[in-house]
Protein backbone atom coordinates (compact mmCIF):
# COMPACT_ATOMS: atom_id res chain seq x y z
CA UNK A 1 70.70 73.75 40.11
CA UNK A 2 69.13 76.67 38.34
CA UNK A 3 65.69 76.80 36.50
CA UNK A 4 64.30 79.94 34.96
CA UNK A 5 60.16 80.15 34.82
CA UNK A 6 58.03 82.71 33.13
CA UNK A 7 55.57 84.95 34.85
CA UNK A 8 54.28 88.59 33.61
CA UNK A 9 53.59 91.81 35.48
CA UNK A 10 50.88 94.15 34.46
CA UNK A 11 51.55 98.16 34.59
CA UNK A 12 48.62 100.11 33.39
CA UNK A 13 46.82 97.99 30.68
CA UNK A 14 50.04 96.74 29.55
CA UNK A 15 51.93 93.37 30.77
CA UNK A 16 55.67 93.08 31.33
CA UNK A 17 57.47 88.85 31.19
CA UNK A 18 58.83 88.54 34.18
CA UNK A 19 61.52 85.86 34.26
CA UNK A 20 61.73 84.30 37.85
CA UNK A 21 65.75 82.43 38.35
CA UNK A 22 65.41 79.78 40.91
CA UNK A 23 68.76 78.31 42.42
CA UNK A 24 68.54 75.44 44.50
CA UNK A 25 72.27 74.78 46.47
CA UNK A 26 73.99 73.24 49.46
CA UNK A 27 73.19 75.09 52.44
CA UNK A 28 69.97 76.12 54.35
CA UNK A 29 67.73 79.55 53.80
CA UNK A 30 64.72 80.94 51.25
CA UNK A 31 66.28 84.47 49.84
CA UNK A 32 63.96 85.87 47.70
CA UNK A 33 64.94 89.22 45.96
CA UNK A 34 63.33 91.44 42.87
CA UNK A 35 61.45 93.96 44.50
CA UNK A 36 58.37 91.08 45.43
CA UNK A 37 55.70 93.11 47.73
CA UNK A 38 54.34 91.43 51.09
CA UNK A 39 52.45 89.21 49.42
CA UNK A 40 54.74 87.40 47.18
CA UNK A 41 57.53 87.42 50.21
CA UNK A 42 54.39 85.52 52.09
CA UNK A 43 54.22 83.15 49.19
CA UNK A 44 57.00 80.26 50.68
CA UNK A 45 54.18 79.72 53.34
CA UNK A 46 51.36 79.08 50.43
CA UNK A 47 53.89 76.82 48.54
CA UNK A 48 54.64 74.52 51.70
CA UNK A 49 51.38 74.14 52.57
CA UNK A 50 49.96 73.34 48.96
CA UNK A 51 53.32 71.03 47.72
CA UNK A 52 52.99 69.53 51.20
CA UNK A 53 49.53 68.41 50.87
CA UNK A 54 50.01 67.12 47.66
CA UNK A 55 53.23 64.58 48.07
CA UNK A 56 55.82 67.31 47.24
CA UNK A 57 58.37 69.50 49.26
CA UNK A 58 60.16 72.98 49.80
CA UNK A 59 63.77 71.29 49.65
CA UNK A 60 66.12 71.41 52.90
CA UNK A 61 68.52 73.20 51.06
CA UNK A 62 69.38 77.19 50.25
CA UNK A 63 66.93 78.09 47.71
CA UNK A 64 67.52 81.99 45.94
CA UNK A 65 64.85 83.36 43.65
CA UNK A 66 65.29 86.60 41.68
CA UNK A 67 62.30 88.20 39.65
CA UNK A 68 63.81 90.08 36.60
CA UNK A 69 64.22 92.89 35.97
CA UNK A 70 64.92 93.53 39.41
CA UNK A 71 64.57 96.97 39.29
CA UNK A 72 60.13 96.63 38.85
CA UNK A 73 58.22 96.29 41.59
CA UNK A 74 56.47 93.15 41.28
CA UNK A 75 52.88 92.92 43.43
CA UNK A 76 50.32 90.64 44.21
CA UNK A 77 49.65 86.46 44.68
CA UNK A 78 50.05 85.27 41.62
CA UNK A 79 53.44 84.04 41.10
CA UNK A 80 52.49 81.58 43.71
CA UNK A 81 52.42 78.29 40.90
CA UNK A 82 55.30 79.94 38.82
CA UNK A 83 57.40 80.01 41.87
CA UNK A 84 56.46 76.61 42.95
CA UNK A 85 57.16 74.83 39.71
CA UNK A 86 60.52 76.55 39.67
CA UNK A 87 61.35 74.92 42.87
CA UNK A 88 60.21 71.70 41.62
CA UNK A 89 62.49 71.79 38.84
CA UNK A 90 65.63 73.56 40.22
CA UNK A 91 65.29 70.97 43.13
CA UNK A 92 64.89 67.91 40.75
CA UNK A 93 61.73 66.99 41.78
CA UNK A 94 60.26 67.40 38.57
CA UNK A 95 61.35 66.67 35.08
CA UNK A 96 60.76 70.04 33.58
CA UNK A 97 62.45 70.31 29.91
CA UNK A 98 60.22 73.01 28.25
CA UNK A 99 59.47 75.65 31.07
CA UNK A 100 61.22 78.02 28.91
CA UNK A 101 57.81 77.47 26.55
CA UNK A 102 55.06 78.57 28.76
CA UNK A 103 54.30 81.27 30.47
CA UNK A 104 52.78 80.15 34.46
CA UNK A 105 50.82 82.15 36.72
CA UNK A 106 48.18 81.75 39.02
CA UNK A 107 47.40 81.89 43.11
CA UNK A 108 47.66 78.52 45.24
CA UNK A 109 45.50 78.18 48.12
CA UNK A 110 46.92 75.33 50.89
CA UNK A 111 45.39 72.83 49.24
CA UNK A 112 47.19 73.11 46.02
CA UNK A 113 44.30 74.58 44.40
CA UNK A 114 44.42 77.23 42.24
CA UNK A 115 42.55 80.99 43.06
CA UNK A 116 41.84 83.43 40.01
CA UNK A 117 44.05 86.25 38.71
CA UNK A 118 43.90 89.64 37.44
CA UNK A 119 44.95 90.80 34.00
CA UNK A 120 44.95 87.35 32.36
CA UNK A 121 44.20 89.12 28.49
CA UNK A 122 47.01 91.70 28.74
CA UNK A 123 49.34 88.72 30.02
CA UNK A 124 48.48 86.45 27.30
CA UNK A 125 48.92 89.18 24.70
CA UNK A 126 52.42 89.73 25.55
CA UNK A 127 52.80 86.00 26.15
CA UNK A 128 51.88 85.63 21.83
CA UNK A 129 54.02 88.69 21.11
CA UNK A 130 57.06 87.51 23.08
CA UNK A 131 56.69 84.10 21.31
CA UNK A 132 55.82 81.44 24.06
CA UNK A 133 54.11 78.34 22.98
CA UNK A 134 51.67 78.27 25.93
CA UNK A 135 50.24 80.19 28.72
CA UNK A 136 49.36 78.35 31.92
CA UNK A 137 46.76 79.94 34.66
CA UNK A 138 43.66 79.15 36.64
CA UNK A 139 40.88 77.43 34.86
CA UNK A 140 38.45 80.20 36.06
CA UNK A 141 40.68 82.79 33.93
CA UNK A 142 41.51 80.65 30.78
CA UNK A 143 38.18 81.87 28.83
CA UNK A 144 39.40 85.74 29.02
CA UNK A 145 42.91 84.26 28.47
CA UNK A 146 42.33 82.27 25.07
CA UNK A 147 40.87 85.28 23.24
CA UNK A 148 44.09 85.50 21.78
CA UNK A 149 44.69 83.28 19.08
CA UNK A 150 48.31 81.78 18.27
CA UNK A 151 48.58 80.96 21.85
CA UNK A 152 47.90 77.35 24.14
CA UNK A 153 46.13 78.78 27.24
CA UNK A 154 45.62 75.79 29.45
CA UNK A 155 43.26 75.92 32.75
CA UNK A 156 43.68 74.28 35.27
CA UNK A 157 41.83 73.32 38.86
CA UNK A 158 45.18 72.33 40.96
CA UNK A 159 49.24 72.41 41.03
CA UNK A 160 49.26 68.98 40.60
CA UNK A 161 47.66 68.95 36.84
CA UNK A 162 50.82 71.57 36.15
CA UNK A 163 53.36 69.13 37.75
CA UNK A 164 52.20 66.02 35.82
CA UNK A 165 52.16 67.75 32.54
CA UNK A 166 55.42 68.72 33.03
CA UNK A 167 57.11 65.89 34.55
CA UNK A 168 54.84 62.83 33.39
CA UNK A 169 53.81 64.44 30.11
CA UNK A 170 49.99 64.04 31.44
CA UNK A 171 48.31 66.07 28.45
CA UNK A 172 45.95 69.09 29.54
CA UNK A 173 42.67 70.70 28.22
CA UNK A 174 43.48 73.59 25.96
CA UNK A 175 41.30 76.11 26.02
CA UNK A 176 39.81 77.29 22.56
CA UNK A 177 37.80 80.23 22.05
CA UNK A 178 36.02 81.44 18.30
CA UNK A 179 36.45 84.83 19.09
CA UNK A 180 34.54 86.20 16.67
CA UNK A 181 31.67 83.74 17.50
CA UNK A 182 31.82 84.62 21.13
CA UNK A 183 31.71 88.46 20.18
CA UNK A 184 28.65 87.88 18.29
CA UNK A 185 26.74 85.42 20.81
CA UNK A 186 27.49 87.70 23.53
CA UNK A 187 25.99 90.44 21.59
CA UNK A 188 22.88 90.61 23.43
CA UNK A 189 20.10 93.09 23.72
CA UNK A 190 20.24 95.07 27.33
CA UNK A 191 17.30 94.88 29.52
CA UNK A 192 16.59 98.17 29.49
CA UNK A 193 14.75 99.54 26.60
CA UNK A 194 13.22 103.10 25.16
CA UNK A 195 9.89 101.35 24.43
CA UNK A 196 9.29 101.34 28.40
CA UNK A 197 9.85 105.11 28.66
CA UNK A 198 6.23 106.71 28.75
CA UNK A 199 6.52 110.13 27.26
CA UNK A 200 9.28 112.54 27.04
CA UNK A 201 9.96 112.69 23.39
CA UNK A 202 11.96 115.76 23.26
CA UNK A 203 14.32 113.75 25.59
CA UNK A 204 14.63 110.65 23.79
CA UNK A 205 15.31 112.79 21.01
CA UNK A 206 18.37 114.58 22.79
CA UNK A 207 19.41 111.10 24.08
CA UNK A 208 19.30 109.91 20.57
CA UNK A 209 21.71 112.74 19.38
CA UNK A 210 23.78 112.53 22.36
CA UNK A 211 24.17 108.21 21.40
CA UNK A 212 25.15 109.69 17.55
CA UNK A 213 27.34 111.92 18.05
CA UNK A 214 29.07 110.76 21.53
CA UNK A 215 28.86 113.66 23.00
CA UNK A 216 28.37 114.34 26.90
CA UNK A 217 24.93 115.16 28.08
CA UNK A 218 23.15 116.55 31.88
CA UNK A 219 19.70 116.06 32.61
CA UNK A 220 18.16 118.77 34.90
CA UNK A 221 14.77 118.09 36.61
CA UNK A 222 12.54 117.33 39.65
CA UNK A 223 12.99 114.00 41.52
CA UNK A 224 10.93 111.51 39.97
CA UNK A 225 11.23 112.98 36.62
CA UNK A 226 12.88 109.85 35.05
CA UNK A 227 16.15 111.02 34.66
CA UNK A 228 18.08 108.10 35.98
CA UNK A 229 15.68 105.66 33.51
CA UNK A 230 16.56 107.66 30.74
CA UNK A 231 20.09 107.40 31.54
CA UNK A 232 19.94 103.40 32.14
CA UNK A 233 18.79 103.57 28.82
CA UNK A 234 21.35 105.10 26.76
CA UNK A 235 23.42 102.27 26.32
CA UNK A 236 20.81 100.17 24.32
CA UNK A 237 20.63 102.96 21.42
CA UNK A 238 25.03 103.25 21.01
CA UNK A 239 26.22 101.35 18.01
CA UNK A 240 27.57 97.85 18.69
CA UNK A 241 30.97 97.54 19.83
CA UNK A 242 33.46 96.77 17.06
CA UNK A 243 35.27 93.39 17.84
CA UNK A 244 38.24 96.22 18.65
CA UNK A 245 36.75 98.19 21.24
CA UNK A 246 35.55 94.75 22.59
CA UNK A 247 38.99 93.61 23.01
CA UNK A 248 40.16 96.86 24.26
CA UNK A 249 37.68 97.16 26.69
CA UNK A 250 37.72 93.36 28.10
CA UNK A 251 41.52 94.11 28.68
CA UNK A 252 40.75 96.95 31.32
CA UNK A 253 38.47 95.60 33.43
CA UNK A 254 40.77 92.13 33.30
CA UNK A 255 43.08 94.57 34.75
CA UNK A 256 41.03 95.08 37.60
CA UNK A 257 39.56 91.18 37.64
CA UNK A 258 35.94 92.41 36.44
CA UNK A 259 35.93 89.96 33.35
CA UNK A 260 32.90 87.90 33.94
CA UNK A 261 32.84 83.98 32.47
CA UNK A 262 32.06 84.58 29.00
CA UNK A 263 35.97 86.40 28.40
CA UNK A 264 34.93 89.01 26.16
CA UNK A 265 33.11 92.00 26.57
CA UNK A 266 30.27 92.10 23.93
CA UNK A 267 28.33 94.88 25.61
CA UNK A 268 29.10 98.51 26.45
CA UNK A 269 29.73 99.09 30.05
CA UNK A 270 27.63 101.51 32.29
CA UNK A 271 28.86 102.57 35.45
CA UNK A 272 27.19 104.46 37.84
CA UNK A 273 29.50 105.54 40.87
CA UNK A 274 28.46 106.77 43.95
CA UNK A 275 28.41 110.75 44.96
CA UNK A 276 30.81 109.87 48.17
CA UNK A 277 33.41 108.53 44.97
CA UNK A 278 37.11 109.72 46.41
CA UNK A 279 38.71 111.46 43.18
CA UNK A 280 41.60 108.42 42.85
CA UNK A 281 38.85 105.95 43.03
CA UNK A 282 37.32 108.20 39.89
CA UNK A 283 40.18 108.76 37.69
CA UNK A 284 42.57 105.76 39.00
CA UNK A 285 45.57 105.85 41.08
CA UNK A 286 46.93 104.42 43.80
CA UNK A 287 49.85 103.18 45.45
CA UNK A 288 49.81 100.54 43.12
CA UNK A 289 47.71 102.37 40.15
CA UNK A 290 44.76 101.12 39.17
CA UNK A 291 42.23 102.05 36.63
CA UNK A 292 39.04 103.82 38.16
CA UNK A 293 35.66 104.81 36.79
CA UNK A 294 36.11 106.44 34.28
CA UNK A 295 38.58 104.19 32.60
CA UNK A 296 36.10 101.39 33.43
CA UNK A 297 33.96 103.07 31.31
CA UNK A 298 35.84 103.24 28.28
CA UNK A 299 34.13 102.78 24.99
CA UNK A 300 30.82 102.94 27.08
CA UNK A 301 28.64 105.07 29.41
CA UNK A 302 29.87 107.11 32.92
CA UNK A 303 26.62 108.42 34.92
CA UNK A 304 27.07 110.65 37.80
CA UNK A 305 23.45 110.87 39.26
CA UNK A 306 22.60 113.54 41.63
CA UNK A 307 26.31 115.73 40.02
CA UNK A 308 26.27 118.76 42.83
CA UNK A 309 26.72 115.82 45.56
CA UNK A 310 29.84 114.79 44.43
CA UNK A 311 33.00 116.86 45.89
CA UNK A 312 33.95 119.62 43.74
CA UNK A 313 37.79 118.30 43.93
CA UNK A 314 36.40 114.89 41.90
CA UNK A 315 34.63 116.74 39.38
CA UNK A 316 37.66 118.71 38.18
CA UNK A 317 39.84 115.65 38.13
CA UNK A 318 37.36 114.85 34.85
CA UNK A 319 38.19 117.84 33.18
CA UNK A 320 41.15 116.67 31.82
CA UNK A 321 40.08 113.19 31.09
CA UNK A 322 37.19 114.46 29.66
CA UNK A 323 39.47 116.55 26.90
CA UNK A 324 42.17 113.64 26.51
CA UNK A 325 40.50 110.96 26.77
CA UNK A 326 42.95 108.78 28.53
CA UNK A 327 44.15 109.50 32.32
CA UNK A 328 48.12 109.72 32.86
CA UNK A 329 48.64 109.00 36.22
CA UNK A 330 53.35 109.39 37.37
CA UNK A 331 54.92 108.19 40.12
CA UNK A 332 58.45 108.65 40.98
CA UNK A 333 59.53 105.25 38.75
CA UNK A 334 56.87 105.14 36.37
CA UNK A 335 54.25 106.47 34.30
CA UNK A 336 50.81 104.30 33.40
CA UNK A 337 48.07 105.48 31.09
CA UNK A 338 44.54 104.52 31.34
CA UNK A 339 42.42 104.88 28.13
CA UNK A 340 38.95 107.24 29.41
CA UNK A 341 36.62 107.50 25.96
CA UNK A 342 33.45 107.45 27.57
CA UNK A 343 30.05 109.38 27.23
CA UNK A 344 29.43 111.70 30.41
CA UNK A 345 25.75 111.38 31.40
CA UNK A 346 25.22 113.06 34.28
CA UNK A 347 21.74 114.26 36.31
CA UNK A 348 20.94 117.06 38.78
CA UNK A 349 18.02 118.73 40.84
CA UNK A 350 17.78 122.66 39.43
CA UNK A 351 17.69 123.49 43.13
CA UNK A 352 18.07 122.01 46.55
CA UNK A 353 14.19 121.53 47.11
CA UNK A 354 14.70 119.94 43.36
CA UNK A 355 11.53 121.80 42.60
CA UNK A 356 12.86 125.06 40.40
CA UNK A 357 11.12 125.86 37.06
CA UNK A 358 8.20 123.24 38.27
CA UNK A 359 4.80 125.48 37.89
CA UNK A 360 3.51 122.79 39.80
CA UNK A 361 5.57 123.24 43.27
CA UNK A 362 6.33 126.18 45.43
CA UNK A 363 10.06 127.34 45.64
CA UNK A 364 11.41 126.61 48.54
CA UNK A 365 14.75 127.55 48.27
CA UNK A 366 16.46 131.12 48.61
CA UNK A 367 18.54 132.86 45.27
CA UNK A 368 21.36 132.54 47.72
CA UNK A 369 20.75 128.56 48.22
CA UNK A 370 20.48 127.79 44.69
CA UNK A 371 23.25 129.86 43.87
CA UNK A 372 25.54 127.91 45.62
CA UNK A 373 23.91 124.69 45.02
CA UNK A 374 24.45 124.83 41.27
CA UNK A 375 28.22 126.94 41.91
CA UNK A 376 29.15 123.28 43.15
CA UNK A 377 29.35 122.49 39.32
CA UNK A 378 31.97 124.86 37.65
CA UNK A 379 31.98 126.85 34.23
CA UNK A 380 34.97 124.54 33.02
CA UNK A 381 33.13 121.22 33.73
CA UNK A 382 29.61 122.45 32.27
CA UNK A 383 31.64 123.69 29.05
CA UNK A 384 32.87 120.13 28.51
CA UNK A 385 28.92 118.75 28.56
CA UNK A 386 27.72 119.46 25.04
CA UNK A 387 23.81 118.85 25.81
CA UNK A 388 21.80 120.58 28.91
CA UNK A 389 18.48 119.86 28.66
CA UNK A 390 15.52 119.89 31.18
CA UNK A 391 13.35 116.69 32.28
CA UNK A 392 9.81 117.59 33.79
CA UNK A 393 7.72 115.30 35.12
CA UNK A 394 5.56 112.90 33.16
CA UNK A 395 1.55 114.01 33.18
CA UNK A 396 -0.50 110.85 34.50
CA UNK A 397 -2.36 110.83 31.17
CA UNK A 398 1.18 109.20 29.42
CA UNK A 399 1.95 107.34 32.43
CA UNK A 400 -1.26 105.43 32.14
CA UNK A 401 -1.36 105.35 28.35
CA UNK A 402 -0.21 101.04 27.57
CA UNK A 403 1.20 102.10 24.13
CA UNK A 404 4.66 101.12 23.56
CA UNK A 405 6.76 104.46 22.66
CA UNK A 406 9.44 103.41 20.03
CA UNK A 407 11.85 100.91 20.78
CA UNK A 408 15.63 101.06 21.38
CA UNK A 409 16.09 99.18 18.08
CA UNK A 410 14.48 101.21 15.72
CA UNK A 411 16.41 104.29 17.64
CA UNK A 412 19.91 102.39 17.60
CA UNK A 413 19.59 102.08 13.66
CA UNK A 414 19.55 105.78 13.08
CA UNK A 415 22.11 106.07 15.27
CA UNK A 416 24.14 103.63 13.73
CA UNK A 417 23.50 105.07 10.77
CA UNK A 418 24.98 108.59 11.60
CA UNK A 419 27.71 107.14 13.59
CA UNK A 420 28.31 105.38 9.83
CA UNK A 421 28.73 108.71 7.81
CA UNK A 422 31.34 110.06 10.51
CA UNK A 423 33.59 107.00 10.56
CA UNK A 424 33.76 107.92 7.05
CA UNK A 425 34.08 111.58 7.62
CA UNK A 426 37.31 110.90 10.44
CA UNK A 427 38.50 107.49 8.42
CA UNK A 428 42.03 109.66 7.57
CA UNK A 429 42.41 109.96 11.46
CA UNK A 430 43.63 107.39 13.96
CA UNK A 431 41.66 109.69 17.15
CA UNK A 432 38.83 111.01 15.60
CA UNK A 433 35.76 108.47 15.05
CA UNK A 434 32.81 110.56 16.29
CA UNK A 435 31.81 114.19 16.08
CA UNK A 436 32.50 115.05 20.13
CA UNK A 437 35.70 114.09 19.32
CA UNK A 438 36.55 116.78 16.66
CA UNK A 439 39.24 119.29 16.99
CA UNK A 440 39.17 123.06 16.20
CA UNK A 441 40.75 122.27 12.62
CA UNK A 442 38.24 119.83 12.29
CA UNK A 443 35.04 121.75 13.18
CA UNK A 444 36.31 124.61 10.89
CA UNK A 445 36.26 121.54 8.55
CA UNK A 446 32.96 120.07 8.51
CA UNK A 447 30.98 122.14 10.27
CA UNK A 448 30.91 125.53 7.67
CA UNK A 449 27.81 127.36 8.38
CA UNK A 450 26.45 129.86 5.87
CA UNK A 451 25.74 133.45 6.61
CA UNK A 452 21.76 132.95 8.55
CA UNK A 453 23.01 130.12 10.11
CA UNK A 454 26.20 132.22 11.65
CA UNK A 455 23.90 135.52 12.21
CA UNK A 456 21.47 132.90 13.96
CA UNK A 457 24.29 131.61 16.29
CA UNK A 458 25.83 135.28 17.02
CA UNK A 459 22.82 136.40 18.34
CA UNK A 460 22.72 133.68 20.95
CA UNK A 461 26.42 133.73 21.86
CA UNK A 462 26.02 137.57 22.55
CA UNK A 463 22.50 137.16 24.81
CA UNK A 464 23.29 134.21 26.46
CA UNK A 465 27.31 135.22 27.20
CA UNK A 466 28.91 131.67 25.76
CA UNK A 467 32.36 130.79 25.63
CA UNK A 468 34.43 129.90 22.87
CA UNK A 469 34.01 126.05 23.91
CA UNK A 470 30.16 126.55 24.21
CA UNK A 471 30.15 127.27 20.82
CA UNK A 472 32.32 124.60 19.45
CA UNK A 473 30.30 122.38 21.37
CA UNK A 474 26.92 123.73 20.03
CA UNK A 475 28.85 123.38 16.39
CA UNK A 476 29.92 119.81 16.99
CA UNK A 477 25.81 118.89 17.95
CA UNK A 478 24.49 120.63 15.05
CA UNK A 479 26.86 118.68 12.73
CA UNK A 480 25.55 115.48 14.22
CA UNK A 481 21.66 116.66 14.00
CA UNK A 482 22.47 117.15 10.34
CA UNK A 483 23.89 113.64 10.40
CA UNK A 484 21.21 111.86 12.04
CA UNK A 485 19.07 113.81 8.77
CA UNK A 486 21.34 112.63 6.41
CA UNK A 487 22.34 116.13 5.42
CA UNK A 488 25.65 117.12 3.90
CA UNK A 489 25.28 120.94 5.44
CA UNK A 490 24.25 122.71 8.63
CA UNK A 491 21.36 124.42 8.10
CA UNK A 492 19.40 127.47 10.63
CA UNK A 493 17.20 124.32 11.82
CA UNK A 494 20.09 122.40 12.95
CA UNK A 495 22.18 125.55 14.78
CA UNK A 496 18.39 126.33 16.38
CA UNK A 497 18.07 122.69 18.01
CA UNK A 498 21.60 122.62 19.39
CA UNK A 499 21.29 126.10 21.15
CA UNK A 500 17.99 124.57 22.66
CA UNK A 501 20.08 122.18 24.57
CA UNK A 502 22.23 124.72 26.23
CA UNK A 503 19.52 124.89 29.24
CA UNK A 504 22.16 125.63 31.79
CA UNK A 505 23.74 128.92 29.97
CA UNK A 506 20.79 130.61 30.09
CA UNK A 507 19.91 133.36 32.38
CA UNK A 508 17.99 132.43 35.40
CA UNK A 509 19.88 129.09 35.87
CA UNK A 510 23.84 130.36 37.13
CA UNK A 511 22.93 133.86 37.44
């Protein structure tokens, strides 16, 4: 007898409906064929255990499964339930009218119990688009799962719930999910707030511009400095995530099973890899591709601490990503793309002793030595960072002062506020939202300087040697300085701030 059950396949962020044929007939052998990987050839060993254990049976008979399309590799354990309820049914065991209605995945253990699974939100948007009534999976996954509405997502603890709903018509739980409530309950403050930071106003104020106008920044100071609290503390000041960005960034890291209980994503993510980061690990690859850091970072913050550590090969594997915004990675069959719209925050010693430009400690390091320390960070890569600015230590007299510098509230709203004017600015385009994000045509748009303002900039694009993309880049901050002001122009002021924070063009620092 044949039955046909419904799994799905994720490529990229992306799911595919697999559709899994199960013919039981006379004779004796287990063929199963569809391009499965090791472990779902391993999976007739899982089933027999977990239908054993719970009163069922892998018939005595010559059982051929096909995964369609057989010409996609299908990975991974878990088509374990949607293979075992096909059995069931193409061996009679199980009354099983409507399988052609839900969509079944999830990983048995021996017991019959059933282990979580990755990419439940991409599944069970495809699930809703291709039309099936229901979408049955682990109970641990069904929160992510029912974030998409129009669809029954049903958890559940062991094969034998799925088997009695199916062939005693044993009702299960659905899973419901407000998800606009859970967006907004999730919505919670960080921990880490501006109001803790003791001193450095001019960075807080750079931070602040960085958060309004997305753009990348690099922190350059002593150890102990605060550089990596300030950068902990970015996130708190970005605008809230739109309910969109929520659900585009929940369906990543469901990709990668990094969807904690609550299903969606309400805050930005920070990540913070380490320096010893391999570049595929970075940027996402893979035999069987994966997203990496950078794409778990989307919509949110990426901070590289300690930046002339990391291998000079993974730091130009961002300079594309950084540009695009999305990472393409091809292998000989297919082609995946990872969405990568993330601020670059990234921190560095000036020197190897970590102690340049401090009046307050010798230099310990040769020209030679700190030429090559800082070479480990190219001309491309710093070009694609549109802040430099320098963090010095804190004098005790702040440290010890108990005021309360201004909270990450009060800065968030005049963030939010700036981010505001350039949604309306970029509302015509479907990739522009924020000012780092503008292309030449656009910064010839809205960034029109008038003749003090361009004398102003010449002069520092002839003494401190820029590039062309240095000075879009200083363009593109001064237009968001003049938006955190509410101003419709650029002004002298504006162009003068944004040169400031070009720390590591100047001479003395590369030479």
């Amino acid at each position: 007898m044949l039955k046909k059950v419904f799994g799905s396949a994720v490529f990229g962020v992306e799911a595919t409906t697999i559709t899994v044929e199960v013919n039981v007939d006379s004779g004796i052998g287990y063929h199963l064929v569809g391009l499965p990987d090791n472990a779902i050839k391993e999976s007739n060993y899982r089933i027999a255990a977990a239908l054993q254990n719970n009163g069922y049976k892998i018939p005595g008979k010559k059982i051929t499964i096909n995964m369609a399309p057989a010409d996609l590799r299908k990975e991974g354990s878990a088509y374990d339930l949607t293979l075992a309820i096909g059995i069931l049914a193409a061996s009679k065991q199980i009354n099983a009218e409507n399988l052609d209605k839900y969509l079944i995945m999830g990983e048995l253990s021996l017991d019959g119990s059933l282990q979580p699974i990755k990419g439940a939100l991409p599944i069970a948007v495809k699930a809703r688009e291709e039309g099936f009534k229901g979408f049955i999976l682990p109970k641990v996954n069904a929160k992510e799962a029912a974030i998409v509405d129009s669809l029954e997502v049903y958890g559940v603890d062991n094969i034998t719930e799925v088997i009695h709903y199916f062939d005693k018509e044993t009702p299960l739980e659905r899973t419901i999910i407000n998800t606009r409530e859970e967006f907004f309950k999730n919505l919670e403050f960080p921990e880490f707030d501006f109001a803790d930071v003791k001193g450095q106003e001019g960075i807080k104020r750079c931070m602040e511009i960085a958060a309004a106008g997305g753009h990348n920044i690099i922190l350059i100071g002593p150890p102990g400095a605060g550089k990596t609290m300030l950068a902990k503390r970015l996130p708190s000041i970005l605008p809230p995530m739109t309910l969109h960005e929520a659900l585009e960034t929940t369906k990543i890291h469901s990709v990668v099973g990094k969807v904690k209980d609550s299903g969606l994503m309400a805050q930005r993510p920070f990540r913070s890899p380490h320096h010893t980061i391999s570049d595929v690990a970075l940027v996402g690859g893979g035999a069987y591709p994966q997203p990496g850091e950078i794409s778990l970072s989307h919509n949110g913050v990426l901070f590289l601490d300690e930046l002339p550590e990391f291998k000079r090969s993974v730091l130009e594997v961002m300079r594309q990503p950084l540009e695009d915004r999305e990472v393409t990675i091809s292998r000989a069959k297919f082609t995946v793309t990872y969405p990568s719209s993330f601020m670059l925050v990234a921190s560095m010693n000036p020197s190897p002793s970590g102690y340049f430009n401090d009046p307050d400690a010798p230099v310990t390091s040769s020209p030679a030595e700190m030429q090559r320390y800082l070479g480990k960070i190219s001309g491309p890569l710093l070009d694609r960072i549109d802040i430099h600015i320098e963090v010095t230590p804190v004098p005790f007299d702040k440290l010890s002062d108990e005021r309360k510098g201004e909270s990450s509230v009060d800065i968030r709203k005049r963030v939010t506020l700036a981010r505001a004017l350039q949604t309306k600015r970029f509302e015509d385009s479907d990739t522009v939202h924020y000012n780092a994000q503008m292309n030449t045509k656009q910064i010839r748009t809205y960034c029109v300087l008038d003749e003090a303002s361009k004398q102003l900039l010449k002069t520092a694009m002839e003494r401190l040697n820029l590039s062309a993309r240095a000075y879009d880049r200083i363009l593109k901050v001064s237009r968001t300085i003049a938006d955190l002001e509410g101003a419709e122009h650029i002004n002298g002021s504006h162009i003068s701030e944004a040169i400031q924070y070009r720390s590591l063009d100047r001479e003395g620092w590369l030479g």
